[in-house]
Protein backbone atom coordinates (compact mmCIF):
# COMPACT_ATOMS: atom_id res chain seq x y z
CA UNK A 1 97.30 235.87 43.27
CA UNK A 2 95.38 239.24 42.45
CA UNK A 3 95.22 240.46 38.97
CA UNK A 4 92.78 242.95 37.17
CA UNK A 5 90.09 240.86 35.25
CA UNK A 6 90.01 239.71 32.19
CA UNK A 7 87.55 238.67 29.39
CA UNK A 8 87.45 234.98 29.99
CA UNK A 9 87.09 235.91 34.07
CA UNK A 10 83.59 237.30 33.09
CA UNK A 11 81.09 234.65 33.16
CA UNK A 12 82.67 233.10 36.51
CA UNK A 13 82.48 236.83 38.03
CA UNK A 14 78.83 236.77 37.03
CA UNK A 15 77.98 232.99 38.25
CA UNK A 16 79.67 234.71 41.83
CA UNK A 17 77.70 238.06 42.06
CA UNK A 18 74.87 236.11 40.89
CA UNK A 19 75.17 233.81 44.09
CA UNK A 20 75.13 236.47 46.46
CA UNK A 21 72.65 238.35 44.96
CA UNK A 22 70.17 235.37 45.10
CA UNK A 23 71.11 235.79 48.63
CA UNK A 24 70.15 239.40 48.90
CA UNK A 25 74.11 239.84 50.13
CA UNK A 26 74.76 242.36 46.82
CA UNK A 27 73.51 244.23 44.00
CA UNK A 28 74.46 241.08 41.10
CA UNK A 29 75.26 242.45 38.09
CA UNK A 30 73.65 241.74 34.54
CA UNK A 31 76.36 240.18 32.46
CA UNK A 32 76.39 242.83 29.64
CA UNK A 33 77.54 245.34 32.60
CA UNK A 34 80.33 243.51 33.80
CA UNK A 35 81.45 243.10 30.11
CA UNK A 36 81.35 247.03 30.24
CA UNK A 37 82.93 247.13 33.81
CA UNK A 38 85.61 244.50 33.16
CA UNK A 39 88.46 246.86 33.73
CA UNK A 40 87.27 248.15 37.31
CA UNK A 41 87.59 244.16 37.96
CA UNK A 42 90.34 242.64 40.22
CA UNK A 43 90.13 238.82 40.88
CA UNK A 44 92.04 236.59 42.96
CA UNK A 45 93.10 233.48 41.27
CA UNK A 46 93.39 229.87 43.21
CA UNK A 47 96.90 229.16 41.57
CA UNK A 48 95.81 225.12 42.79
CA UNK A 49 92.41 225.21 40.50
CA UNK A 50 93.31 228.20 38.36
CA UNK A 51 90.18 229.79 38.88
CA UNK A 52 88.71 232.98 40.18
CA UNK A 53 88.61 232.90 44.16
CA UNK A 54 87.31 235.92 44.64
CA UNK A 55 86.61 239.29 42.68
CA UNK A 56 86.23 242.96 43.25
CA UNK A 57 85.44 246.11 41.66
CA UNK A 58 87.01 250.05 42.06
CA UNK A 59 84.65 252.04 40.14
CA UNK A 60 85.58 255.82 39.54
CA UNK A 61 82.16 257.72 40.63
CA UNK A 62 84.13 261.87 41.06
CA UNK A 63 87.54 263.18 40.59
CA UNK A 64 88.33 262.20 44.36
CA UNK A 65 86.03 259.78 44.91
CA UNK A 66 85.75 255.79 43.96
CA UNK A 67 83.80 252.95 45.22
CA UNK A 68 84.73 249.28 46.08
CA UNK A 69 81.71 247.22 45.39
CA UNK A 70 80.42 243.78 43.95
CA UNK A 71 83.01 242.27 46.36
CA UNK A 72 82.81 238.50 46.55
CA UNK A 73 84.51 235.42 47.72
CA UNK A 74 83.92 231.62 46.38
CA UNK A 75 82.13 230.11 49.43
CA UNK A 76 84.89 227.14 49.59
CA UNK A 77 87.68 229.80 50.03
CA UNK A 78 86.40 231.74 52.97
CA UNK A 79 88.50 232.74 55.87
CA UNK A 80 91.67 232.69 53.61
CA UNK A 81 92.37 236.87 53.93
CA UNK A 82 91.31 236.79 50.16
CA UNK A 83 88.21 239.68 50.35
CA UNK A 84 90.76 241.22 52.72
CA UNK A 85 93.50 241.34 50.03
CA UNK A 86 91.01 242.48 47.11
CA UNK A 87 90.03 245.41 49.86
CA UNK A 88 94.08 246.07 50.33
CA UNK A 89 94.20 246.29 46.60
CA UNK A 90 91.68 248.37 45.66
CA UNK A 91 92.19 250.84 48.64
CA UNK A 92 96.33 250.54 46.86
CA UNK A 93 94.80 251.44 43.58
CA UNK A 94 92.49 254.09 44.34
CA UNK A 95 95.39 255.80 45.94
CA UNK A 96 97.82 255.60 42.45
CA UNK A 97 94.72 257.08 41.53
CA UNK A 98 94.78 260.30 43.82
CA UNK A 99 91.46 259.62 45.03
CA UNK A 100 91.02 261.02 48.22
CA UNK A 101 87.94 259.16 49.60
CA UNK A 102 86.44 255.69 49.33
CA UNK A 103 83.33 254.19 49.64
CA UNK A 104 81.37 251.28 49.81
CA UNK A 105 77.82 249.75 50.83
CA UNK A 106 77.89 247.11 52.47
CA UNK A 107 76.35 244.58 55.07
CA UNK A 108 78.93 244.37 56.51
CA UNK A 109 80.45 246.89 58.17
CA UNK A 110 82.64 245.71 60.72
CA UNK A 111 84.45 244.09 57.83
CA UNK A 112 85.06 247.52 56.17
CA UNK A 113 85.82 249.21 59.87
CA UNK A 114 89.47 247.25 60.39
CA UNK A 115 90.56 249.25 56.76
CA UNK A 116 89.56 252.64 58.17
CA UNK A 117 86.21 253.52 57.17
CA UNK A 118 83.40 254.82 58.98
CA UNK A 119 79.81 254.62 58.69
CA UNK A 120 77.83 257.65 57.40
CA UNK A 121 74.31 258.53 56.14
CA UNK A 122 73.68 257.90 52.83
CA UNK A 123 72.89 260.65 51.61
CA UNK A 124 76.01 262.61 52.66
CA UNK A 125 77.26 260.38 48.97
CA UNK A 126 76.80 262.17 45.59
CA UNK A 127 73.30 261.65 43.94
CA UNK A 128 75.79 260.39 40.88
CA UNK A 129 76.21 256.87 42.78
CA UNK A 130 72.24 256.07 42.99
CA UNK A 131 72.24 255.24 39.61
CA UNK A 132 72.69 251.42 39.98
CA UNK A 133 69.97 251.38 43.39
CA UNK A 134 67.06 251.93 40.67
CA UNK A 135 67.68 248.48 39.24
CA UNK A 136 67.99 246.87 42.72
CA UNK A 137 65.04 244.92 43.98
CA UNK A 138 65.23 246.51 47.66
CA UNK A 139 64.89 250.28 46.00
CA UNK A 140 63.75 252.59 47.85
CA UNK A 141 64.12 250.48 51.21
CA UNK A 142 68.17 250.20 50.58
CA UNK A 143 68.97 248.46 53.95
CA UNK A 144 72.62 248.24 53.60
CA UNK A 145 75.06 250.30 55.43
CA UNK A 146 77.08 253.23 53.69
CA UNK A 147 81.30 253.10 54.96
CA UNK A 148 83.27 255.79 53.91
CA UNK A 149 87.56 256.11 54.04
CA UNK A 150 89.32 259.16 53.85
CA UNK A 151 92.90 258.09 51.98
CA UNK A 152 96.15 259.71 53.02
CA UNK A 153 98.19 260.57 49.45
């Protein structure tokens, strides 16, 4: 089950993003952001252990322009079409949205590809979204791959 985030969904959407970014798979997030980020949140709920699955995050960078980021899947529910269905539902809210173009950067791209986007160069984005890439620990060597999606209103 997907839902938009809530308070108590905080701390276990930090513990997540703070797994993978130990990894070096994503920018984590300090926990004081996500508080003020909490409604770009979606999570997916295991019904089973009522907890949060996965999570993922449509932030609003330009009138007709959003990205999906700081998307993440508990490593004991992989290969169950959740990030796919967090992707689905962000892509479904961006579009009640109007927004005519989606982003994200990722490491994987092939993943983004089957929902339409395309790679470009970074720097075809707005210099608006570099904000968070001055906190990241791989700044000014970003290695991750930039996916774009044009969305048909």
């Amino acid at each position: 089950m997907i839902r938009k985030a809530t308070i108590s969904d905080i701390k276990p959407i930090h513990k997540l993003l703070l797994e993978y970014g130990n990894q070096g798979q994503l920018l984590s997030r300090p926990l004081s952001e996500l508080y003020d980020h909490i409604r770009d949140f979606s999570v997916f709920i295991d019904e089973a252990e009522n907890r949060v699955a996965g999570c993922c995050a449509l932030q609003f960078c330009w009138e007709d322009l959003a990205e999906i980021r700081s998307l993440a899947v508990v490593s004991g529910f992989w290969k169950k079409k959740i990030g796919t269905t967090l992707v689905e539902d962000a892509i479904s809210e961006a579009k009640s949205f109007n927004i005519r173009k989606i982003f994200s950067l990722t490491y994987h791209p092939k993943f983004f590809k089957q929902f339409g986007f395309t790679q470009i160069d970074r720097s075809e984005l707005p210099l608006k979204i570099w904000k968070d890439c001055l906190i990241c620990v791989k700044f000014p060597n970003c290695d991750e791959t930039a996916m774009i999606k044009t969305i048909d209103l």
